[in-house]
N, C-alpha and C. Protein backbone atom coordinates (compact mmCIF):
# COMPACT_ATOMS: atom_id res chain seq x y z
N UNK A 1 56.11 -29.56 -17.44
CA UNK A 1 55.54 -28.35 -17.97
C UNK A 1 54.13 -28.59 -18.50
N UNK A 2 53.50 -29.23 -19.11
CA UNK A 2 52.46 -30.12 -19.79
C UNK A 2 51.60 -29.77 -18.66
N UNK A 3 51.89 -30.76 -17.36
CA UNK A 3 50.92 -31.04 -16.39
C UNK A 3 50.79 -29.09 -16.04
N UNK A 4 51.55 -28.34 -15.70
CA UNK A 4 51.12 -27.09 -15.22
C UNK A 4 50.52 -26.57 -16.46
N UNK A 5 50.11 -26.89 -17.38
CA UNK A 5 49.22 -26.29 -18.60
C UNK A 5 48.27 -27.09 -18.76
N UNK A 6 48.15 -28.37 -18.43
CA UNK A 6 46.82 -28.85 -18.30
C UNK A 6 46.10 -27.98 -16.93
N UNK A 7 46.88 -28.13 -15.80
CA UNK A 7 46.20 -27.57 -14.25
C UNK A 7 45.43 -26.17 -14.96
N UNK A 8 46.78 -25.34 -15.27
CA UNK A 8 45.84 -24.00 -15.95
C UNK A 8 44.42 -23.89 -16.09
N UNK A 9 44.51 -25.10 -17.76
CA UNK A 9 43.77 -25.17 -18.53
C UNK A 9 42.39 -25.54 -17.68
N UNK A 10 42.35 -26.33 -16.32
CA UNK A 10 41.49 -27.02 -15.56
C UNK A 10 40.75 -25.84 -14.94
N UNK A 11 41.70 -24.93 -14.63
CA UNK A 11 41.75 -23.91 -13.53
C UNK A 11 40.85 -22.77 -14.66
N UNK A 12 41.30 -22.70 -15.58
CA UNK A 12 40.76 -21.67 -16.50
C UNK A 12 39.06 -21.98 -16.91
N UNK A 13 38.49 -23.35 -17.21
CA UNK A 13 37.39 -24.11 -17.69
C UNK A 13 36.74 -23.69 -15.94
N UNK A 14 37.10 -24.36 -15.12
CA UNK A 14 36.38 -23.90 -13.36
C UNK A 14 36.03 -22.23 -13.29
N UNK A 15 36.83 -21.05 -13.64
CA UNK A 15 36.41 -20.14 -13.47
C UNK A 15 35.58 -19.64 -14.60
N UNK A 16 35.42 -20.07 -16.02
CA UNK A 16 34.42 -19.68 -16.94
C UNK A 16 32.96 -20.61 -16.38
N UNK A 17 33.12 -21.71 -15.69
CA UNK A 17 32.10 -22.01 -15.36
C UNK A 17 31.07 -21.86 -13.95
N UNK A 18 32.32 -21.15 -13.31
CA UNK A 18 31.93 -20.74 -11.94
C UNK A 18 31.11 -19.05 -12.53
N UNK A 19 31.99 -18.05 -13.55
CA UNK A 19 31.48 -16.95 -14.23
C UNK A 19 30.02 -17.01 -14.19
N UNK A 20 30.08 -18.37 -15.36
CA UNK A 20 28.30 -18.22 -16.16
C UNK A 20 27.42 -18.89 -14.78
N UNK A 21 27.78 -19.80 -13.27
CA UNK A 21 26.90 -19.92 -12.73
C UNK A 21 26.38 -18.69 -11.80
N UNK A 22 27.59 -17.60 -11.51
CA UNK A 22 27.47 -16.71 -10.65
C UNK A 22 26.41 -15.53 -11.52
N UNK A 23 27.36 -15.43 -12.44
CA UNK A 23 26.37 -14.54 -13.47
C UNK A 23 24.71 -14.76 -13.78
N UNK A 24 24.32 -16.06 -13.77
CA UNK A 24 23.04 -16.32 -13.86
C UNK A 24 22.13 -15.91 -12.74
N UNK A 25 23.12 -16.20 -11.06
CA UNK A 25 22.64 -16.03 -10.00
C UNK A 25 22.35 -14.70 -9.66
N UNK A 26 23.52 -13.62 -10.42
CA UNK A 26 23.29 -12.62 -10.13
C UNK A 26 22.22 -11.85 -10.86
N UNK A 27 21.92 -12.02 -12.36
CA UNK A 27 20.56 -12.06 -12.62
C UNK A 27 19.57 -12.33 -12.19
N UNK A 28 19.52 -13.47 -11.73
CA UNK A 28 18.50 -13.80 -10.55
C UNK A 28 17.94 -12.87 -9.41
N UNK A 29 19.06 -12.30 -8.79
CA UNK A 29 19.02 -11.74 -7.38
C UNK A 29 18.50 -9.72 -8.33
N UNK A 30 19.15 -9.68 -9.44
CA UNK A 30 19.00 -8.31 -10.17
C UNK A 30 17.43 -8.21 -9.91
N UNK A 31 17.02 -9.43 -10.60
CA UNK A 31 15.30 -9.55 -11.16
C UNK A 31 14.76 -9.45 -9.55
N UNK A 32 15.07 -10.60 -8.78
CA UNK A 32 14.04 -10.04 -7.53
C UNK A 32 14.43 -8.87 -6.53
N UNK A 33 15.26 -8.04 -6.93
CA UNK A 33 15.29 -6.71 -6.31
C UNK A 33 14.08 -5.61 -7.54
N UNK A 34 14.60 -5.46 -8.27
CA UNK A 34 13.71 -4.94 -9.04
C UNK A 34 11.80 -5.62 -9.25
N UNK A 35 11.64 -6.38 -8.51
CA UNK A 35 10.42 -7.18 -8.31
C UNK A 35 10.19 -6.32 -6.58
N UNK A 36 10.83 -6.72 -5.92
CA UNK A 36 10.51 -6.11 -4.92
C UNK A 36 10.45 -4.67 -4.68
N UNK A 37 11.11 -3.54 -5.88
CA UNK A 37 11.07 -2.65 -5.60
C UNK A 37 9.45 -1.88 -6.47
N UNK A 38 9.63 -2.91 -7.50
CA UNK A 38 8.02 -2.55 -8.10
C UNK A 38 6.78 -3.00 -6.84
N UNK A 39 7.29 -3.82 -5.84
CA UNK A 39 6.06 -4.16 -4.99
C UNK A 39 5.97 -3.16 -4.01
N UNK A 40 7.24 -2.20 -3.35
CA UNK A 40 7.31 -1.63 -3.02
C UNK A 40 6.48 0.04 -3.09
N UNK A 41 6.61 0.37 -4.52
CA UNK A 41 6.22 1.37 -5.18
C UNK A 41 5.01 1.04 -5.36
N UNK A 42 4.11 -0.35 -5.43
CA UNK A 42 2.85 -0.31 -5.99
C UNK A 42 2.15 -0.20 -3.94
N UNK A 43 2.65 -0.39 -3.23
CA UNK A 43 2.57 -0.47 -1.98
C UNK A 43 2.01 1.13 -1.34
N UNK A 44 3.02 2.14 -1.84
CA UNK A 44 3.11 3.24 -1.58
C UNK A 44 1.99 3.96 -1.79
N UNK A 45 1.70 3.63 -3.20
CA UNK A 45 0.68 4.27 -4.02
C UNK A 45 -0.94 3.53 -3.58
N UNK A 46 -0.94 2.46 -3.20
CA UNK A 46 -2.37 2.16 -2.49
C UNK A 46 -2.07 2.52 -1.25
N UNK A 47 -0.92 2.57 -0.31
CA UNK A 47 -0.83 3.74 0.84
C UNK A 47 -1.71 4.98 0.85
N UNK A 48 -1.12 5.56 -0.60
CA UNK A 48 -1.43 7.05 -0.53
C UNK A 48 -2.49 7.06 -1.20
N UNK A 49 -3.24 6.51 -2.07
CA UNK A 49 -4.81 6.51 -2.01
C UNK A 49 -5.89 5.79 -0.75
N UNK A 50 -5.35 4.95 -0.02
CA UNK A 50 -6.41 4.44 1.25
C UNK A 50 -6.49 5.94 2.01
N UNK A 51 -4.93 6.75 2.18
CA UNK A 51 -5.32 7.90 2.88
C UNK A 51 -5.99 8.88 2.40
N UNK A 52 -6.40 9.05 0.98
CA UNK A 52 -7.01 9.72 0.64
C UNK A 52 -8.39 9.25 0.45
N UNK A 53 -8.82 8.47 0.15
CA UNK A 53 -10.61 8.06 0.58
C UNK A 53 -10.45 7.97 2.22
N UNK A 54 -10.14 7.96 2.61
CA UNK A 54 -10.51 7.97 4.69
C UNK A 54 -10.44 9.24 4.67
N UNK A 55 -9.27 10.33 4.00
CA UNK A 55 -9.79 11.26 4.46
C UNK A 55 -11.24 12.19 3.12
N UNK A 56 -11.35 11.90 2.44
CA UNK A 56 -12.36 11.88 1.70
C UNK A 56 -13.93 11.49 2.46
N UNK A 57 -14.02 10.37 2.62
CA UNK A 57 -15.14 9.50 3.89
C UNK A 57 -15.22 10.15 5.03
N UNK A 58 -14.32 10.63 5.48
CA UNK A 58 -14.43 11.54 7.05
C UNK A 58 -14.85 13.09 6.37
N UNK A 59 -14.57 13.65 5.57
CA UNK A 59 -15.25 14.66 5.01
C UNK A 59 -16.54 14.51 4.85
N UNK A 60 -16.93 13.45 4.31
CA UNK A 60 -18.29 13.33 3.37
C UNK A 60 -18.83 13.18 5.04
N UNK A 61 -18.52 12.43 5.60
CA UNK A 61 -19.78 12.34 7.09
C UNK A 61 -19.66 13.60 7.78
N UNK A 62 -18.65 14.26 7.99
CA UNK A 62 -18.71 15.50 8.39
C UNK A 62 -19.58 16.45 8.22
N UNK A 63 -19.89 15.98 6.77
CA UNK A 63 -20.74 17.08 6.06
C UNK A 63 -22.04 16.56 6.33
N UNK A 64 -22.07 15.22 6.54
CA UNK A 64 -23.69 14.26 6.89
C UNK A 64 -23.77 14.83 8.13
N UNK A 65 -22.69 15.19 8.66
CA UNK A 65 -23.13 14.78 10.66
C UNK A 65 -23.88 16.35 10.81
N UNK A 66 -23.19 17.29 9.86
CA UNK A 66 -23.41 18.62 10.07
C UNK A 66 -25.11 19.11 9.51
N UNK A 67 -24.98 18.32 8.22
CA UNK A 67 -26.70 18.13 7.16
C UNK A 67 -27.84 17.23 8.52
N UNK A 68 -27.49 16.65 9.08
CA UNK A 68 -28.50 15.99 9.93
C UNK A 68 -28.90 16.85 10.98
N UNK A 69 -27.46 17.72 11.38
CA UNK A 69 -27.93 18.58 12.97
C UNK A 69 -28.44 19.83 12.08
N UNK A 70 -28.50 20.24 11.20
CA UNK A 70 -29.10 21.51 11.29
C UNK A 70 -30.51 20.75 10.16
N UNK A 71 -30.94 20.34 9.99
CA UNK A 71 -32.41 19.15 9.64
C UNK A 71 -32.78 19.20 10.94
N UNK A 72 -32.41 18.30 12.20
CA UNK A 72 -32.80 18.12 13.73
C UNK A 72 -32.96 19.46 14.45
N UNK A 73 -32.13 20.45 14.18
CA UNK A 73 -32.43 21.96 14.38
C UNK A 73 -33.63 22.46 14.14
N UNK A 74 -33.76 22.66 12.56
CA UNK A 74 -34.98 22.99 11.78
C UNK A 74 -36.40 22.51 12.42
N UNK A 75 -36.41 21.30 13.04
CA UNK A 75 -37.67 20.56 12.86
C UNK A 75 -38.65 20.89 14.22
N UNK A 76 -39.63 21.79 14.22
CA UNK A 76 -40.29 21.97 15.19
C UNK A 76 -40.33 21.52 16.66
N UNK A 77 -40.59 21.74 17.74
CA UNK A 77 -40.57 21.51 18.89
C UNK A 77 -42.53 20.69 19.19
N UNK A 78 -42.53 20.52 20.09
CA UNK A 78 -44.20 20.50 19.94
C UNK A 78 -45.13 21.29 20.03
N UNK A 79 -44.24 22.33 21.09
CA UNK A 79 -45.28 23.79 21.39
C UNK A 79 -45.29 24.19 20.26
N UNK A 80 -44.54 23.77 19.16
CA UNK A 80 -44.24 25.04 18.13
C UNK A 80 -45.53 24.62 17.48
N UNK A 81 -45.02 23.49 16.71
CA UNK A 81 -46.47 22.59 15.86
C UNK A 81 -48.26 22.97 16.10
N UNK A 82 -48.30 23.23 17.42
CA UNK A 82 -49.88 23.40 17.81
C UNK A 82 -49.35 25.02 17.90
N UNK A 83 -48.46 25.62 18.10
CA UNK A 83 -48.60 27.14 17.72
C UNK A 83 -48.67 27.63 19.04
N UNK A 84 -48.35 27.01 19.98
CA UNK A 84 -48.25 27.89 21.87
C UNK A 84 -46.81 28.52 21.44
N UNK A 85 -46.01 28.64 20.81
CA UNK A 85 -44.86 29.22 21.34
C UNK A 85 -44.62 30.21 20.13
C-alpha cells in the first residue's frame, strides 16, 4: 500500500510540474500572439495611410498636370507676340 502512495505521490509532484512548465509555455505563446496581433494592427494602419498619401500625391499632380496645361494654353503663339494674328 505505501509503494502505491509513494507512485501517487510521484505521479502527483510530475503533473504540478508538468502544470507550471506548460503554464509558462502557454504564457509564452499568449504574449507572442498578442505581439503579433499588435504588428498586425500597426501594419494595417501604415496600409491605410500609404493609400492615402498616393492617393493624396496623385491629386496634388493632377492638379500640377492641369496648372501647367492651362499656363502652356495661356502663353502666346508667335504670330500672336508680333501681333499678325
Amino acid at each position: 500500500y505505501t509503494d502505491v502512495i509513494n507512485l501517487i505521490q510521484e505521479l502527483l509532484e510530475a503533473c504540478i510540474n508538468a502544470e507550471h512548465f506548460y503554464g509558462e509555455e502557454m504564457e509564452k505563446v499568449k504574449m507572442k500572439l498578442e505581439e503579433n496581433k499588435l504588428r498586425e494592427q500597426s501594419a494595417r494602419q501604415l496600409s491605410e495611410q500609404s493609400k492615402k498619401a498616393m492617393e493624396a500625391m496623385s491629386k496634388q499632380m493632377e492638379e500640377a498636370q492641369d496648372a501647367y496645361k492651362k499656363a502652356m494654353d495661356s502663353l502666346p503663339s508667335g504670330w500672336e507676340m508680333i501681333g499678325m494674328d
